[in-house]
C-alpha atoms as a PDB file:
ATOM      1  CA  UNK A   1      92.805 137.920 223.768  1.00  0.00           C
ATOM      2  CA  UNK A   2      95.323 135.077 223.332  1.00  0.00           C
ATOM      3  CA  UNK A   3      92.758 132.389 224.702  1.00  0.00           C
ATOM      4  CA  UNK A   4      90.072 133.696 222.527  1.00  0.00           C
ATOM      5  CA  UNK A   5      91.574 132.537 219.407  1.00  0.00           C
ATOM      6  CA  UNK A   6      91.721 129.011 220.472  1.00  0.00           C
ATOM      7  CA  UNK A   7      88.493 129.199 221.582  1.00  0.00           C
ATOM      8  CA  UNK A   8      86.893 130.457 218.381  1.00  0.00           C
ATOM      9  CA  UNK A   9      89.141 127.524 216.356  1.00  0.00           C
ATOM     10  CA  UNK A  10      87.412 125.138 218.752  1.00  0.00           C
ATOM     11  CA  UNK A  11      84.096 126.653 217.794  1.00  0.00           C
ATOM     12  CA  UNK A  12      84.413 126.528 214.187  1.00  0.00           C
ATOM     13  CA  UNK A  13      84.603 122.665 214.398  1.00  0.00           C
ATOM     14  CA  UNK A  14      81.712 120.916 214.104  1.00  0.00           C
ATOM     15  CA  UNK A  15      81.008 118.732 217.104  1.00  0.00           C
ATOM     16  CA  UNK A  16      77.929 116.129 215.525  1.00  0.00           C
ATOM     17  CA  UNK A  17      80.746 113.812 213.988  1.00  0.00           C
ATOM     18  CA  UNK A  18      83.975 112.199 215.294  1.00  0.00           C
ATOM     19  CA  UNK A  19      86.535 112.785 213.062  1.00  0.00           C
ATOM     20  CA  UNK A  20      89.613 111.052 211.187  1.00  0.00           C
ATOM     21  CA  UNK A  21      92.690 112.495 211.153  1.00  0.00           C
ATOM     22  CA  UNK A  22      93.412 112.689 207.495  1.00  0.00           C
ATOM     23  CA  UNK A  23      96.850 113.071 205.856  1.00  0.00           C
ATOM     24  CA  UNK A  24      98.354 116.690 205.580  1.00  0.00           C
ATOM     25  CA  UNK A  25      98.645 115.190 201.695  1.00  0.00           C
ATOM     26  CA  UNK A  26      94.750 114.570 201.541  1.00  0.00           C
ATOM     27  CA  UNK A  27      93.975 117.816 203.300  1.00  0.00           C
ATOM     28  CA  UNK A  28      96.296 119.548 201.276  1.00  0.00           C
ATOM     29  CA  UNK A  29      94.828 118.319 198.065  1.00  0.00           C
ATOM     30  CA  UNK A  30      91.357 118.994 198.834  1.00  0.00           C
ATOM     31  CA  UNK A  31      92.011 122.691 199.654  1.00  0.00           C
ATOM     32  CA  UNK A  32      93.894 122.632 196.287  1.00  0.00           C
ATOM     33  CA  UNK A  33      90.928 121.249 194.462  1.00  0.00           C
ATOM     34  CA  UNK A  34      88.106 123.672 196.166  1.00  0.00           C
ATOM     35  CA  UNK A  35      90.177 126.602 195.392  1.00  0.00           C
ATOM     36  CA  UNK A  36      90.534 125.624 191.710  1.00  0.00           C
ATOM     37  CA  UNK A  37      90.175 128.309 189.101  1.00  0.00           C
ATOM     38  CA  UNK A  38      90.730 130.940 192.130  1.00  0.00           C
ATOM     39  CA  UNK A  39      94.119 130.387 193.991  1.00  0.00           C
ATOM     40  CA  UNK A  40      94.873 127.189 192.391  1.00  0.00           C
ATOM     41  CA  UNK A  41      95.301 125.220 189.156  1.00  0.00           C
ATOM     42  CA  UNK A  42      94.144 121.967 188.280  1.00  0.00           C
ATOM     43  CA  UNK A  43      98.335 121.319 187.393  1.00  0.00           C
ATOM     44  CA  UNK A  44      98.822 122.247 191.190  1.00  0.00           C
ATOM     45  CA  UNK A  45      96.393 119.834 192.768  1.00  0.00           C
ATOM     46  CA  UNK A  46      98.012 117.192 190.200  1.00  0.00           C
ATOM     47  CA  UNK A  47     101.637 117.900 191.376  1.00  0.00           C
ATOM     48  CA  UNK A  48     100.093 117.664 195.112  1.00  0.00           C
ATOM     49  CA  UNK A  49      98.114 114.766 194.445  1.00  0.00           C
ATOM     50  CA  UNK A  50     100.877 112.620 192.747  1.00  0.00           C
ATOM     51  CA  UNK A  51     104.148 113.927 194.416  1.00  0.00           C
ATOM     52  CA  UNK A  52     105.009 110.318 196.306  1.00  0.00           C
ATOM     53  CA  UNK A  53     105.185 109.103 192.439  1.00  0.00           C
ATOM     54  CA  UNK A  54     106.904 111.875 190.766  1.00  0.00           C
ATOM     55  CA  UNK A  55     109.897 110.441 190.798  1.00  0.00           C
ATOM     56  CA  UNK A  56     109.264 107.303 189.419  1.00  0.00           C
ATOM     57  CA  UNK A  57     109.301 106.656 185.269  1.00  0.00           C
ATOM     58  CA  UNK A  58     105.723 107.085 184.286  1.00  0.00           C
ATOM     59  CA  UNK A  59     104.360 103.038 183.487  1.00  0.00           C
ATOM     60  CA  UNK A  60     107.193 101.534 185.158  1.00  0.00           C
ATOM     61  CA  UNK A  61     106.444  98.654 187.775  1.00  0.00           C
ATOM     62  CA  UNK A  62     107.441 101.117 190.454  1.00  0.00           C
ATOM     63  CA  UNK A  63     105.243 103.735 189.359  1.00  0.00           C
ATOM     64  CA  UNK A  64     101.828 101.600 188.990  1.00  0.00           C
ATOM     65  CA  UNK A  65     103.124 100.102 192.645  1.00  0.00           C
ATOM     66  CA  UNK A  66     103.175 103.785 194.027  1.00  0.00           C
ATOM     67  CA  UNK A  67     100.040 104.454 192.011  1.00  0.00           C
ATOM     68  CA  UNK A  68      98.267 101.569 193.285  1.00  0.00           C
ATOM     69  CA  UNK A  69      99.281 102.540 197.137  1.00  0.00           C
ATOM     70  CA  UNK A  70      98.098 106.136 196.750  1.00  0.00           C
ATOM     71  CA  UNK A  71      94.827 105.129 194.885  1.00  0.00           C
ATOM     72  CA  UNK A  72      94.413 102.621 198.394  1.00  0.00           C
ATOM     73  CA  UNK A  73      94.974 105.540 200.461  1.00  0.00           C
ATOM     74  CA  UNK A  74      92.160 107.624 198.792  1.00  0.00           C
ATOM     75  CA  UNK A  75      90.052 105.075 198.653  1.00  0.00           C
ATOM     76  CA  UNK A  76      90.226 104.416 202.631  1.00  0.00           C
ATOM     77  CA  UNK A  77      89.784 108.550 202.703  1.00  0.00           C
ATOM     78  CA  UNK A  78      86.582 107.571 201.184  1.00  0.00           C
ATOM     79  CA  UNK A  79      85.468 105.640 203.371  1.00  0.00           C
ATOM     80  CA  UNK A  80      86.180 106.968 206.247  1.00  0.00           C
ATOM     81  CA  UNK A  81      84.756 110.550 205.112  1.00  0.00           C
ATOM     82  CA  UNK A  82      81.443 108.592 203.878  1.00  0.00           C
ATOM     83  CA  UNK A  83      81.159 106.718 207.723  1.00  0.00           C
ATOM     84  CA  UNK A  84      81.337 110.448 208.901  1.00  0.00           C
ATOM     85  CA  UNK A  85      78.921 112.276 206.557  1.00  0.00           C
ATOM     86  CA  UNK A  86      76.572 109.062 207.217  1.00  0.00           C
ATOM     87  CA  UNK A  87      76.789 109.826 211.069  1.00  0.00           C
ATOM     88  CA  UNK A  88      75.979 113.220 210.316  1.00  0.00           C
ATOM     89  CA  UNK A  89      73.516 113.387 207.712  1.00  0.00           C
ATOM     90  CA  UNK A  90      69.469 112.275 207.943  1.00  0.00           C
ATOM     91  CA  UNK A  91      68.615 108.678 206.742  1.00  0.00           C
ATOM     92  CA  UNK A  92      66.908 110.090 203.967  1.00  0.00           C
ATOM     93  CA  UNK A  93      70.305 111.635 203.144  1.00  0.00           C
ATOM     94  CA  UNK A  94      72.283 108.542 203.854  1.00  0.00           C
ATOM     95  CA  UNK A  95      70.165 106.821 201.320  1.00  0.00           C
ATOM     96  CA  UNK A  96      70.709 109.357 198.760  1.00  0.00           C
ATOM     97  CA  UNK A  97      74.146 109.400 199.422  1.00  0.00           C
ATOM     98  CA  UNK A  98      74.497 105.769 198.809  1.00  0.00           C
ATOM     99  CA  UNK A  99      72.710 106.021 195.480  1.00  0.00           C
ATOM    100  CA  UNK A 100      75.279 108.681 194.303  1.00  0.00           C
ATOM    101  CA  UNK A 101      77.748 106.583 195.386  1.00  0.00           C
ATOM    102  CA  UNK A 102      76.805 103.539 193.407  1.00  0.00           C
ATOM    103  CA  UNK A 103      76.400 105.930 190.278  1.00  0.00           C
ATOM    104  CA  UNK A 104      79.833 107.622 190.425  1.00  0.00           C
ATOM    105  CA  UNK A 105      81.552 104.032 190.633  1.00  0.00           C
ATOM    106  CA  UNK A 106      79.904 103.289 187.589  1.00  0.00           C
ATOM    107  CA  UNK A 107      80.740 106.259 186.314  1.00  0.00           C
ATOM    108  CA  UNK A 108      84.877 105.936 187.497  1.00  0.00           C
ATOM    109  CA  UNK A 109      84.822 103.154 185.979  1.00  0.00           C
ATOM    110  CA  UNK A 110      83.815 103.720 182.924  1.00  0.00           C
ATOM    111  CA  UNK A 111      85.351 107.408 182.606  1.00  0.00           C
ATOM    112  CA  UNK A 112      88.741 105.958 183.417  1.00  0.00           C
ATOM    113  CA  UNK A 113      88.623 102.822 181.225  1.00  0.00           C
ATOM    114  CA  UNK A 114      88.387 105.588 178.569  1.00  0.00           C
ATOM    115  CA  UNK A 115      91.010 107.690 179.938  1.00  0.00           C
ATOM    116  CA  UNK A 116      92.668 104.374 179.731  1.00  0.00           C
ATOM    117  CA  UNK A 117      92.419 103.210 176.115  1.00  0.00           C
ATOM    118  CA  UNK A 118      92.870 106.711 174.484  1.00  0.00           C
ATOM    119  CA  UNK A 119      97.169 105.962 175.870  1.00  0.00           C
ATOM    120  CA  UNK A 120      99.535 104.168 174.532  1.00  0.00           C
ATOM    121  CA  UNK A 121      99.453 100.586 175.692  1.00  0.00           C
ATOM    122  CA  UNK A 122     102.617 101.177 178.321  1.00  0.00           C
ATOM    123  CA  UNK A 123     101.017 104.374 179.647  1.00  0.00           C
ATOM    124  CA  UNK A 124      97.448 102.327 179.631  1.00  0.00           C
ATOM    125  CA  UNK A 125      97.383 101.080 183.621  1.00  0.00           C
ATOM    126  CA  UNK A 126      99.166 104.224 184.833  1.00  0.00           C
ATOM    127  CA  UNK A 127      96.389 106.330 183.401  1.00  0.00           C
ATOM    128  CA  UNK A 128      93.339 104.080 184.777  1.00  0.00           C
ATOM    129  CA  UNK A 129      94.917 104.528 187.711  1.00  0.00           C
ATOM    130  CA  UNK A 130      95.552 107.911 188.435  1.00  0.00           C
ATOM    131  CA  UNK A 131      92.027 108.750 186.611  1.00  0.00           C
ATOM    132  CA  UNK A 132      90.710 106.578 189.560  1.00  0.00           C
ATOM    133  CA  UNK A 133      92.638 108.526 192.061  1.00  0.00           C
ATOM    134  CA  UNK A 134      91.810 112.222 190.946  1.00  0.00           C
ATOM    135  CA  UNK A 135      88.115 110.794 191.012  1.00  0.00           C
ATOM    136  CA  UNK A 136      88.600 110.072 194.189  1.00  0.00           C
ATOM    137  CA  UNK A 137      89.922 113.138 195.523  1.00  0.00           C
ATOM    138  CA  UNK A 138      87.167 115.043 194.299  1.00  0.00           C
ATOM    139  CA  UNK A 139      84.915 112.822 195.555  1.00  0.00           C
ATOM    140  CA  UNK A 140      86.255 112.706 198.824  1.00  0.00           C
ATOM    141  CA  UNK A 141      86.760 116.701 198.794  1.00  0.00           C
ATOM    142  CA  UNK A 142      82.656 116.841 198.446  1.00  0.00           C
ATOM    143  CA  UNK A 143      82.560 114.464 201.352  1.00  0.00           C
ATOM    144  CA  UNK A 144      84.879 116.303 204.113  1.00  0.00           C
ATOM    145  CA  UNK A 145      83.023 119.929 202.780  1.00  0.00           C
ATOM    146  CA  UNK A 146      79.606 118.215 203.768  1.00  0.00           C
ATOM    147  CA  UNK A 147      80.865 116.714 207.126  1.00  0.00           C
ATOM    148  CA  UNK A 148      82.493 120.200 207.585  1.00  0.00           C
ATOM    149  CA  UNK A 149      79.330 122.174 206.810  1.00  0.00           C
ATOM    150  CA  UNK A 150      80.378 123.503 203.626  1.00  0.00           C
ATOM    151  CA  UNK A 151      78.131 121.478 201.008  1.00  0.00           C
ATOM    152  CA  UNK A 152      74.874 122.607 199.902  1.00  0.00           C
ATOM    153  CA  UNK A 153      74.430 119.152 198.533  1.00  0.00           C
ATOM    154  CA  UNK A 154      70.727 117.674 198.887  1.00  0.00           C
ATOM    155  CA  UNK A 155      72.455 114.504 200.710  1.00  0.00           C
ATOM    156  CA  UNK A 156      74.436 116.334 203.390  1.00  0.00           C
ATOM    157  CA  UNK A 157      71.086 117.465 205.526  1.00  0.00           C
ATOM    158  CA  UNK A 158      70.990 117.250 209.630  1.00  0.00           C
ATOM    159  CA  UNK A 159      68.543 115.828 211.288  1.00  0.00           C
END
């Protein structure tokens, strides 16, 4: 019975796209987000999301430095999850995918240019920033749940 578990672990991996080893941080937050409003709280994911700058005072040149890292380490989670879903998915899907992306940047952009100018100038780049990150996350979150199999989303179809 011992071997059987392994087995069934190997099983429940999908085998139609090679994939990235993410960070346990990434993973982590991902499962926080998906089990929002169940196990989880969105002040959870937060503390999980931004724990490599919690120690840093919010605005300070340190913080938008750590800020700035993290938000370069979601965004290559993005990409790499998108390269995997696009190996995965039909053209037709790829192509719809693409579009969504190209909207949601807009949107980021705008949403956290908001998020932005609603703080106090000091606070102003910090909170553009980790707007752009949490964006990200959930982004990226809809991304590894259609590579896994998980998303009912019109994009993530197999040919």
């Amino acid at each position: 019975m011992k071997t059987l578990i392994p087995l069934l672990a190997l099983a429940a991996t999908p085998l139609w796209a090679e994939q990235t080893a993410y960070p346990d941080a990434h993973v982590n937050a991902w499962n926080c987000t998906e089990n929002l409003g169940g196990s989880t709280t969105w002040g959870q994911c937060l503390n999980l999301i931004f724990a490599g700058c919690a120690t840093d005072e919010v605005g300070s040149e340190a913080h938008l430095a750590c800020l700035d890292e993290t938000r370069k380490a979601w965004s290559a989670t993005v990409e790499n999850l998108q390269e995997e879903v696009n190996a995965a998915i039909t053209a037709e899907g790829a192509v719809e995918l693409a579009k969504l992306r190209g909207q949601w940047t807009g949107y980021v952009i705008q949403k956290c240019q908001s998020v932005a100018e609603d703080k106090p100038q000091a606070g102003q780049e910090a909170a553009r920033l980790g707007c752009s990150i949490t964006e990200m996350v959930g982004f990226s979150a809809e991304l590894a749940a259609c590579r896994d199999g998980r998303s009912a989303a019109s994009y993530c179809s197999r040919p």
